[in-house]
Protein backbone atom coordinates (compact mmCIF):
# COMPACT_ATOMS: atom_id res chain seq x y z
CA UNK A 1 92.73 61.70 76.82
CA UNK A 2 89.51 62.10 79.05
CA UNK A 3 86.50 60.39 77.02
CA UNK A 4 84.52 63.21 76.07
CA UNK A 5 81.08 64.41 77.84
CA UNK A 6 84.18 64.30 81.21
CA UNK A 7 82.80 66.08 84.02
CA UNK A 8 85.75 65.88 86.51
CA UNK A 9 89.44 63.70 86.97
CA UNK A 10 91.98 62.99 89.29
CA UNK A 11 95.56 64.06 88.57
CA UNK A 12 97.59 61.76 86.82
CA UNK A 13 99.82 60.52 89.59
CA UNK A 14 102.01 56.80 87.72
CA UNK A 15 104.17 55.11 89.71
CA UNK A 16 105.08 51.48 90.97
CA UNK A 17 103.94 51.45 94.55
CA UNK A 18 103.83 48.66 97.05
CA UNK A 19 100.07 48.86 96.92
CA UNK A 20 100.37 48.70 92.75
CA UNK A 21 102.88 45.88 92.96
CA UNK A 22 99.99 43.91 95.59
CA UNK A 23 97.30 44.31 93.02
CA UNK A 24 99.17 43.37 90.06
CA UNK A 25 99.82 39.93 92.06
CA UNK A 26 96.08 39.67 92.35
CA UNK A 27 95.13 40.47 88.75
CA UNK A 28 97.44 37.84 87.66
CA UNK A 29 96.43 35.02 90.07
CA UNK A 30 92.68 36.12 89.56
CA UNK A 31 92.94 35.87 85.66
CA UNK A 32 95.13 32.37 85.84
CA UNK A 33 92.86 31.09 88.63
CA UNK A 34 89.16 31.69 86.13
CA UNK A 35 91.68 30.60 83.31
CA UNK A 36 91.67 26.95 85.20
CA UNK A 37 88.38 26.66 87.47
CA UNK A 38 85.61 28.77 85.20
CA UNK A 39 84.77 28.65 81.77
CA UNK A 40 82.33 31.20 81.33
CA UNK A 41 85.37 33.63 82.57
CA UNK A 42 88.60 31.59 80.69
CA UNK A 43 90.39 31.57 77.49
CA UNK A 44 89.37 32.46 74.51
CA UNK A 45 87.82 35.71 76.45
CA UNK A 46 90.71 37.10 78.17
CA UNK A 47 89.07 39.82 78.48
CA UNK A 48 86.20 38.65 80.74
CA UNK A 49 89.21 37.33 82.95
CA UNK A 50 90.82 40.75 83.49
CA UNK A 51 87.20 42.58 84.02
CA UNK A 52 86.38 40.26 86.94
CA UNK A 53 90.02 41.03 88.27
CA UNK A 54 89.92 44.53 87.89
CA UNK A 55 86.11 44.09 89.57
CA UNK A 56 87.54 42.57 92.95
CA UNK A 57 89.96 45.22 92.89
CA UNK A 58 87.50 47.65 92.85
CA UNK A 59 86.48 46.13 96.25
CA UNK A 60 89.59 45.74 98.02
CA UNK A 61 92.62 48.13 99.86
CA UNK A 62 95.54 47.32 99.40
CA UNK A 63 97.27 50.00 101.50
CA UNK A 64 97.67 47.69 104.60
CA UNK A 65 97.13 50.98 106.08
CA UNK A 66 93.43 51.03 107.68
CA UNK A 67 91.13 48.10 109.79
CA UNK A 68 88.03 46.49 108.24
CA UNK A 69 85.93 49.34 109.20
CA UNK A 70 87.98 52.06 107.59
CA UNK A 71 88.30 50.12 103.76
CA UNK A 72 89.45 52.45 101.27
CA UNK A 73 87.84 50.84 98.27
CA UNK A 74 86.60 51.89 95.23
CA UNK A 75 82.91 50.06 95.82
CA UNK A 76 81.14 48.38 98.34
CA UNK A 77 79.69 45.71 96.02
CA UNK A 78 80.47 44.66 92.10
CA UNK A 79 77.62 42.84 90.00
CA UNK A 80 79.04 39.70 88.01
CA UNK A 81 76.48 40.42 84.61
CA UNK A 82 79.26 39.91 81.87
CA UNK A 83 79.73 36.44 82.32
CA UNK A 84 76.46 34.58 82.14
CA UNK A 85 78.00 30.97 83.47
CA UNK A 86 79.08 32.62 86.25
CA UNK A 87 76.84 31.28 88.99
CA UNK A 88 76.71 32.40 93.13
CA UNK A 89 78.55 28.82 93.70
CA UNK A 90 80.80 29.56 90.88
CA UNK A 91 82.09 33.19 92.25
CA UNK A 92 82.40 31.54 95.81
CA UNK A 93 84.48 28.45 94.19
CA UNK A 94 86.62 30.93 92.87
CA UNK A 95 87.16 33.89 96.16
CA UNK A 96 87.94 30.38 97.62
CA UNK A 97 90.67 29.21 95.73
CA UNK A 98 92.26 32.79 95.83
CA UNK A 99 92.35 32.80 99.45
CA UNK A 100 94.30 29.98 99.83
CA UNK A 101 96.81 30.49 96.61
CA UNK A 102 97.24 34.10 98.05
CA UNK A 103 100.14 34.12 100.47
CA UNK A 104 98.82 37.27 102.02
CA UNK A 105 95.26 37.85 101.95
CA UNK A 106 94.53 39.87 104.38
CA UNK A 107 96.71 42.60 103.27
CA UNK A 108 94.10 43.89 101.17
CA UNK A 109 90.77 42.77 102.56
CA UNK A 110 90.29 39.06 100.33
CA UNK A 111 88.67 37.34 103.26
CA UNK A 112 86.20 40.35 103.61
CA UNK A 113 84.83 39.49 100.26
CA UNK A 114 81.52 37.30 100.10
CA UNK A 115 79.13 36.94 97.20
CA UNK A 116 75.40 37.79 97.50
CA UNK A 117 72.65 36.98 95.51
CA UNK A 118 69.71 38.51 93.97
CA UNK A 119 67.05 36.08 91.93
CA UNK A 120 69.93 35.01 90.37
CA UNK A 121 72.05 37.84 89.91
CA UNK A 122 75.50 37.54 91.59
CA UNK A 123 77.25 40.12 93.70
CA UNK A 124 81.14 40.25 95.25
CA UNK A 125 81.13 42.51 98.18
CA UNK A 126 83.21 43.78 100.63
CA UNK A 127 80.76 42.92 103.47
CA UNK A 128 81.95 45.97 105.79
CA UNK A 129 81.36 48.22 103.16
CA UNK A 130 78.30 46.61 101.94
CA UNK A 131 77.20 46.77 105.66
CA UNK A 132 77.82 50.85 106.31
CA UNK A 133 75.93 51.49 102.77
CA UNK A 134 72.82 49.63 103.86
CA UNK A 135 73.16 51.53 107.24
CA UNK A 136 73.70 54.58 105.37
CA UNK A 137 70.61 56.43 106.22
CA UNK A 138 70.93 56.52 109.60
CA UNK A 139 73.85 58.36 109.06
CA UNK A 140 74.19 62.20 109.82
CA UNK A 141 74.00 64.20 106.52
CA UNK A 142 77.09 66.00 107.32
CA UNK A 143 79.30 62.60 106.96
CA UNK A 144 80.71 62.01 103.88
CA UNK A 145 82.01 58.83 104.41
CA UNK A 146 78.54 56.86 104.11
CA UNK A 147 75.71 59.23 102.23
CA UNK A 148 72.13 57.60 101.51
CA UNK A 149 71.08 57.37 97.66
CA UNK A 150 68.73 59.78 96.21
CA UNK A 151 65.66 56.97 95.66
CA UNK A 152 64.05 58.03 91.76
CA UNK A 153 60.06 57.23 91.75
CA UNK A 154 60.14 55.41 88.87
CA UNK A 155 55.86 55.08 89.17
CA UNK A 156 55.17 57.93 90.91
CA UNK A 157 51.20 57.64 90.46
CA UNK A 158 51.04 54.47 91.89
CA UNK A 159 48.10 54.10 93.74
CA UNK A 160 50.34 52.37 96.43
CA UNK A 161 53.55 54.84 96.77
CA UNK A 162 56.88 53.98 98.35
CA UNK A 163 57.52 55.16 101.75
CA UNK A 164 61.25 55.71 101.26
CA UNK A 165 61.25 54.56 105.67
CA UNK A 166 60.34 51.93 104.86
CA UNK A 167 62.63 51.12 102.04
CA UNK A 168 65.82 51.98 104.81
CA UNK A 169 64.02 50.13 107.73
CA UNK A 170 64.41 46.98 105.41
CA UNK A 171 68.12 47.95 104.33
CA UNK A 172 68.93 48.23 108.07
CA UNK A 173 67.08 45.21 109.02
CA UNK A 174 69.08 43.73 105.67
CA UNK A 175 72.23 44.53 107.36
CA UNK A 176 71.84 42.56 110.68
CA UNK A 177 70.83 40.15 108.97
CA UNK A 178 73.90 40.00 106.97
CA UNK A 179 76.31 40.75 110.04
CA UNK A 180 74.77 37.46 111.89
CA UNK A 181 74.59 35.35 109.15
CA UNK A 182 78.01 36.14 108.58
CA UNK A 183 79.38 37.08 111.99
CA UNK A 184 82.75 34.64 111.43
CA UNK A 185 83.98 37.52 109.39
CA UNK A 186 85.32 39.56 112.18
CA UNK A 187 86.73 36.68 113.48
CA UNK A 188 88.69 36.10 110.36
CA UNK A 189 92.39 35.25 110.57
CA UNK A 190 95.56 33.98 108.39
CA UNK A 191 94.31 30.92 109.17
CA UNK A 192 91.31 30.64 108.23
CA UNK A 193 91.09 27.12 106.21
CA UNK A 194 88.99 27.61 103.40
CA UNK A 195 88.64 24.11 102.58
CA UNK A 196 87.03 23.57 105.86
CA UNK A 197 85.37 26.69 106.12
CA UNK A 198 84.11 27.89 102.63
CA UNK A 199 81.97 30.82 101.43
CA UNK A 200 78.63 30.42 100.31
CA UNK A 201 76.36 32.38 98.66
CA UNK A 202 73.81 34.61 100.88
CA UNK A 203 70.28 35.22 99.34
CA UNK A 204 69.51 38.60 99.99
CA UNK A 205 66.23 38.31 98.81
CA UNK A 206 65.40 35.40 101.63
CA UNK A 207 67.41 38.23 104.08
CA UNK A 208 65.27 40.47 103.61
CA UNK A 209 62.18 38.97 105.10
CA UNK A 210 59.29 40.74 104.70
CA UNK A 211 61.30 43.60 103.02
CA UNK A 212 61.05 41.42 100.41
CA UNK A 213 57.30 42.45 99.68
CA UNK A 214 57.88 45.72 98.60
CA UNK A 215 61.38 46.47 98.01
CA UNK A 216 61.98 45.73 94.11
CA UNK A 217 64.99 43.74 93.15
CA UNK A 218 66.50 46.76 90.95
CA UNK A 219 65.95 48.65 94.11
CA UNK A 220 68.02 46.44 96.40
CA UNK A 221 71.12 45.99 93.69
CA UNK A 222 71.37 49.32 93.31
CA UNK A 223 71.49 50.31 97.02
CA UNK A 224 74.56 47.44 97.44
CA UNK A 225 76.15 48.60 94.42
CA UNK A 226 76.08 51.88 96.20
CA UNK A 227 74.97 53.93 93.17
CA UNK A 228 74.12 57.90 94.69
CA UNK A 229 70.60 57.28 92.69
CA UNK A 230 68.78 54.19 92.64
CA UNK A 231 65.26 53.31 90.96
CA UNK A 232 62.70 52.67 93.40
CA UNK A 233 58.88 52.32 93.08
CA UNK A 234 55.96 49.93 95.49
CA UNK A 235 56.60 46.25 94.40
CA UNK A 236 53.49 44.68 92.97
CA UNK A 237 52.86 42.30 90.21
CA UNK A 238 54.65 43.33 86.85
CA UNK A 239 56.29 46.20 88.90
CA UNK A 240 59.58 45.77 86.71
CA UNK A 241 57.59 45.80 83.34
CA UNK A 242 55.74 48.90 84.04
CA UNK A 243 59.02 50.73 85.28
CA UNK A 244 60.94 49.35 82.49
CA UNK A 245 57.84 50.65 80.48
CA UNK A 246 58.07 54.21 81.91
CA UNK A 247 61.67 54.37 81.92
CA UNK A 248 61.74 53.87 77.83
CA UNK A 249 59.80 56.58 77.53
CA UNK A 250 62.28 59.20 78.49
CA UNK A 251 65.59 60.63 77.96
CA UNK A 252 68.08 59.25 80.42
CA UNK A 253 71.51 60.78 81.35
CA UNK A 254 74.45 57.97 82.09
CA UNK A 255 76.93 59.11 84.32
CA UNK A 256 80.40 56.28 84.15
CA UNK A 257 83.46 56.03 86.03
CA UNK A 258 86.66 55.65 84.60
CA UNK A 259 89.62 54.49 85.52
CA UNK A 260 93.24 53.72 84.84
CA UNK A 261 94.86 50.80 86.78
CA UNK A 262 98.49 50.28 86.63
CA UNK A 263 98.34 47.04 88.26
CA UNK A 264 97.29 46.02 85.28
CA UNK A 265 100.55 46.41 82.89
CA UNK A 266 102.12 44.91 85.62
CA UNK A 267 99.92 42.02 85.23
CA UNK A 268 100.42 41.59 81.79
CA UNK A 269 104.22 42.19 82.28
CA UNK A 270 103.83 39.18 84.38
CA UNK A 271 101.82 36.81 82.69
CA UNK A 272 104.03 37.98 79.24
CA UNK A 273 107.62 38.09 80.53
CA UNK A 274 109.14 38.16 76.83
CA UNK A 275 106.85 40.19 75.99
CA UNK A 276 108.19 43.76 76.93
CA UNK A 277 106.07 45.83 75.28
CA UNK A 278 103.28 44.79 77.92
CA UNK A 279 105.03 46.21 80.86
CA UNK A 280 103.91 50.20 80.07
CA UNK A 281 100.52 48.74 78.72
CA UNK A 282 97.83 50.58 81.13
CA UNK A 283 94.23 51.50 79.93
CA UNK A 284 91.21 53.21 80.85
CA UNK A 285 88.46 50.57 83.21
CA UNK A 286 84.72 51.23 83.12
CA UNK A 287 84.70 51.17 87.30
CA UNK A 288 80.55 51.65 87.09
CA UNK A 289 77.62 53.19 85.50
CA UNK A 290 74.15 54.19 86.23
CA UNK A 291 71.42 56.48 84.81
CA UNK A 292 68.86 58.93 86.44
CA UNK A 293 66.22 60.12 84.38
CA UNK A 294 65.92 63.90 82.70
CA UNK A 295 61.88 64.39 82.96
CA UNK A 296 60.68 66.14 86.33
CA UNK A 297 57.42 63.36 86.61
CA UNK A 298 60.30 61.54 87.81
CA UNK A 299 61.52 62.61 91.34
CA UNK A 300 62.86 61.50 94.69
CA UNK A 301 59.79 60.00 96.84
CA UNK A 302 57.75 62.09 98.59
CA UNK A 303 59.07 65.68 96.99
CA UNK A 304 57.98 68.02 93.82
CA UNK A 305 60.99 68.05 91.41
CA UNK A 306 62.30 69.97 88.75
CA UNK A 307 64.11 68.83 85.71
CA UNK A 308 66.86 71.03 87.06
CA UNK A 309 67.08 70.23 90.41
CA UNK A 310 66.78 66.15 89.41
CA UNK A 311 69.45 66.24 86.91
CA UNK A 312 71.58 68.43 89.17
CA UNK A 313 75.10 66.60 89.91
CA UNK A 314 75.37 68.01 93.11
CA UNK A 315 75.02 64.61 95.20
CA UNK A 316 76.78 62.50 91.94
CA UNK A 317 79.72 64.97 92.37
CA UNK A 318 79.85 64.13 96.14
CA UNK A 319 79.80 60.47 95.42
CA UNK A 320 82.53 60.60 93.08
CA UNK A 321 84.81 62.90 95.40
CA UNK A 322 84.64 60.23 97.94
CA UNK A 323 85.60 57.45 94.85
CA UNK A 324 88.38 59.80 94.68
CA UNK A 325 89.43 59.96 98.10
CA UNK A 326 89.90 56.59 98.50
CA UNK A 327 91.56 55.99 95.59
CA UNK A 328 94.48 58.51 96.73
CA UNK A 329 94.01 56.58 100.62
CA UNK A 330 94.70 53.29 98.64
CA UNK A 331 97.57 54.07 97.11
CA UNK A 332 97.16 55.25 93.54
CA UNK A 333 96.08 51.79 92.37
CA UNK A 334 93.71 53.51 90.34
CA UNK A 335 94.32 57.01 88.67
CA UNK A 336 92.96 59.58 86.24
CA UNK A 337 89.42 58.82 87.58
CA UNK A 338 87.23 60.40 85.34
CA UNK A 339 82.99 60.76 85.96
CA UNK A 340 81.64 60.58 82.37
CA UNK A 341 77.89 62.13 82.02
CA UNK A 342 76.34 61.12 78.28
CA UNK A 343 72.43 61.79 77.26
CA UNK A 344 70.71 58.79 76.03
CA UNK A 345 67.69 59.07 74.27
CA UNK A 346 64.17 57.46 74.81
CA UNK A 347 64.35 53.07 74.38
CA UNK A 348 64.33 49.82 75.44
CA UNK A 349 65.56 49.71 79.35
CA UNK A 350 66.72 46.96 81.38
CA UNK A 351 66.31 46.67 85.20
């Protein structure tokens, strides 16, 4: 069953496909791979193992079916926040190794994954996605392949507000920067020796340049985790502790994404072999979460809101049919994707 508070699913469509059968061969070398290189991901927390798999899943498409600048996946960037150990250099150590154990990489995108970083917090991304989401706002509003976020004023009476240009003029700039510091990625082959030619982790921060100086770190993650609403305020001193102040302050609604992956009892069935009972074991994945306020002093930048119109799902609902669409493009890897909406009341936030 649906977890409750469900807003809308996919059909329930379980079957062994090609593109299931790929995946499960990832999951399983992912999980034995952390199981040998990364402690903060291996045994006894199997369950870390399988999140992080499921994670670079989430960024990958494994229909063999489009080019790097059609990916069907899920997300355009994960954030690594379960495992504490789990450093930029460690996440890069590990993409590493999997693209040279992996016969096939490029079936489903592997060597377009690079990790990012953000004071310290670590991001996977599929860079061509990660690219078209920071260019997003020079998009037409018509396409629904690549729709800007709705930016939430977080300190609306600021006495220096956010010009929400300016915020996209820095993504944009963001993404060059991105596409030249990592310009061998179109030139990416089979071959490609990874012992020769690692990844390494890109500061987006440093990237950003002068963007830097008044786009806030929350701000940035949330725009490559392509979230449809991101918190955004002017970035001064002890910015973050007067959002995070304002933010506890009101009731917030969380909106989550669920998903069932069959790769994943195929996994098991693989890693468990005498263990038949695994091979049918499939269950729900928290894909992603975010919240958006309820109170109207809280609004996009630059416009009057009401608590209607800023709790309306309208441009979360678009967001999630497009999660759905390329789920069904990549092969039913994931199914039953459900959008979860639950009120939280007033506390403590983290950003």
């Amino acid at each position: 069953a649906a977890p409750a508070g469900a807003m809308a699913t996919t059909p329930s469509v379980s079957s062994t496909t090609p593109c299931v059968v790929r995946a499960s061969a990832l999951i399983a070398t992912v999980c034995q791979v952390t199981h040998n290189l990364f402690k903060s991901l291996g045994p006894p927390n199997h369950h870390k193992r399988k999140t992080f798999a499921l994670d670079l899943c989430a960024l990958l498409d494994f229909s063999n079916q489009t080019t790097p600048h059609d990916v069907a996946c899920l997300r355009p960037a994960v954030m690594i926040d379960y495992a504490p150990g789990m450093t930029s250099g460690g996440a890069c150590l590990i993409l590493n190794h999997l693209s040279g154990v992996l016969c096939e990489p490029d079936w489903f995108g592997l060597n377009h994954l690079e990790v990012f970083e953000v004071h310290g917090v670590v991001l996977v991304a599929n860079v061509f996605r990660l690219c078209e989401v920071l260019s997003s706002f020079h998009f037409n509003e018509d396409d629904e392949k690549a729709r800007a976020p709705r930016f939430i004023d977080v300190l609306p009476n600021s006495v220096t507000p956010l010009s929400e240009e300016k915020v996209w003029h820095a993504m944009a700039h963001l993404s060059r920067e991105i596409k030249a510091g990592l310009n061998h990625v179109n030139e990416i082959t089979k071959s490609r020796d990874y012992g020769k030619c690692p990844r390494a982790p890109f500061d987006l921060v440093a990237a950003l340049g002068v963007g830097a100086e008044f786009v806030p770190p929350p701000t940035l993650v949330g725009v490559c985790l392509g979230y449809p609403r991101v918190y955004a305020w002017f970035h001064v001193d002890d910015a973050i502790g007067e959002a995070q102040r304002a933010l506890s302050t009101t009731d917030l609604e969380l909106f989550e994404v669920y998903a069932t992956c069959d790769a994943t009892a195929d996994a098991n069935a693989t890693s468990n072999a005498d263990n038949q009972s695994a091979k049918q074991v499939a269950t729900k994945h928290r894909v992603c979460g975010f919240t958006t306020p309820r109170r109207s002093e809280f609004g996009e930048l630059s416009k009057t809101q009401t608590d209607e119109s800023l709790t309306r799902p309208d441009d979360i609902q678009t967001w999630f049919h497009a999660m759905q669409k390329n789920a069904v493009r990549w092969g039913q890897v994931w199914r039953d994707l459900t959008l979860v909406a639950t009120r939280r009341d007033a506390g403590p936030v983290a950003l």
